[in-house]
Protein backbone atom coordinates (compact mmCIF):
# COMPACT_ATOMS: atom_id res chain seq x y z
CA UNK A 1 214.38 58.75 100.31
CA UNK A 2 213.73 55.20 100.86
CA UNK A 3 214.94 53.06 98.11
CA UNK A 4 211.49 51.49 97.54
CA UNK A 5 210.12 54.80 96.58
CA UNK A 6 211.84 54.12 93.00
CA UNK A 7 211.32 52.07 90.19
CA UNK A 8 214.40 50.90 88.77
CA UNK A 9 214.41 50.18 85.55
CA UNK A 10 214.33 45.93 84.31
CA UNK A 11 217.33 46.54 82.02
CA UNK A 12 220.01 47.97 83.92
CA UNK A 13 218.68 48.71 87.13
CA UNK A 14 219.68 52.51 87.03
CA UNK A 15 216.31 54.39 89.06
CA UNK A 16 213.96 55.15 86.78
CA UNK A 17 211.75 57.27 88.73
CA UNK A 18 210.79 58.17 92.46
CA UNK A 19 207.30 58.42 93.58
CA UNK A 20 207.12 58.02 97.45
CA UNK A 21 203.07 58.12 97.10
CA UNK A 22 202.80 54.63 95.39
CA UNK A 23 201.67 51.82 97.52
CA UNK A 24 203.87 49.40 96.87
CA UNK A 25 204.20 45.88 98.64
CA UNK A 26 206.37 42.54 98.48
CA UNK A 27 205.27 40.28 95.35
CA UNK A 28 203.80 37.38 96.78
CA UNK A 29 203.23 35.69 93.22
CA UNK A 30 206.11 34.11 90.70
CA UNK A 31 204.17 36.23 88.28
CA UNK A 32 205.27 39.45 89.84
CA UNK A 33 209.04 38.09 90.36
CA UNK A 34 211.32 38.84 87.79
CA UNK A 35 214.80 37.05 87.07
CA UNK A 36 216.95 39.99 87.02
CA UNK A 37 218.80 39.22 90.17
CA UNK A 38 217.01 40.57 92.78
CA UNK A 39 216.24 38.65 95.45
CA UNK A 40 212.95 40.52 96.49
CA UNK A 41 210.31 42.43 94.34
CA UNK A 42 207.32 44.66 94.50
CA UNK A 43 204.01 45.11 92.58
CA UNK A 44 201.91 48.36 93.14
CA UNK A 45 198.40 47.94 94.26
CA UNK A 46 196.08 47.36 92.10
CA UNK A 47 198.81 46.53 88.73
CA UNK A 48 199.45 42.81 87.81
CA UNK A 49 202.52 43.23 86.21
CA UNK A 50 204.56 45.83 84.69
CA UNK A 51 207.59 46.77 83.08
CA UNK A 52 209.94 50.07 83.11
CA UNK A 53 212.65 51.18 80.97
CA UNK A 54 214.98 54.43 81.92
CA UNK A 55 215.54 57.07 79.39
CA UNK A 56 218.62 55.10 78.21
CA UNK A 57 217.64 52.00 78.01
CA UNK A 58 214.09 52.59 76.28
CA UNK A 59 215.06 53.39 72.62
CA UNK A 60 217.33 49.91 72.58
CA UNK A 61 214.06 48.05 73.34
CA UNK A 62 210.75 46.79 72.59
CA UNK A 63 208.30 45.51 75.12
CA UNK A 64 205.78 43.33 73.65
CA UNK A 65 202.52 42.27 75.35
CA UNK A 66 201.14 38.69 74.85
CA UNK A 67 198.69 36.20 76.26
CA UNK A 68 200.70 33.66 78.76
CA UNK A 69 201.05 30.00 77.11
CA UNK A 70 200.17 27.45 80.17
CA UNK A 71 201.69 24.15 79.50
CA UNK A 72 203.80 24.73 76.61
C-alpha cells in the first residue's frame, strides 16, 4: 500500500484512512500546502481544500470554516 493512498490526519499525522481509488496529485498552490511539516502535499481532484482529523484527535477539536481575509 503506497503511502499516498492515506490521508493522514492534520493533527498528529497518525493515517486516518486508506482509499487507493482517490486521485490524488502534488499541490501546486500555497492554498493547498499546509505548515505541518511536510515538505510535499496533495489535494484530490476536484476538492480545494480540506481538512481530516483521526478518531483521536477529532473530539479535541473544532474545524471552523470562514471566508479568506486578503490583505489583512
Amino acid at each position: 500500500m503506497a503511502g499516498i493512498d492515506y490521508k493522514y490526519c492534520d493533527v498528529c499525522n497518525k493515517r486516518a484512512f486508506y482509499d487507493a481509488d482517490l486521485t490524488y496529485r502534488e499541490a501546486t498552490s500555497m492554498a493547498c500546502t499546509k505548515e505541518m511539516g511536510v515538505k510535499k502535499d496533495y489535494k484530490l481532484g476536484m476538492v480545494g481544500d480540506w481538512v481530516v482529523l483521526c478518531d483521536d484527535c477529532a473530539p479535541k477539536y473544532d474545524i471552523e470554516l470562514r471566508p479568506v481575509s486578503i490583505g489583512d
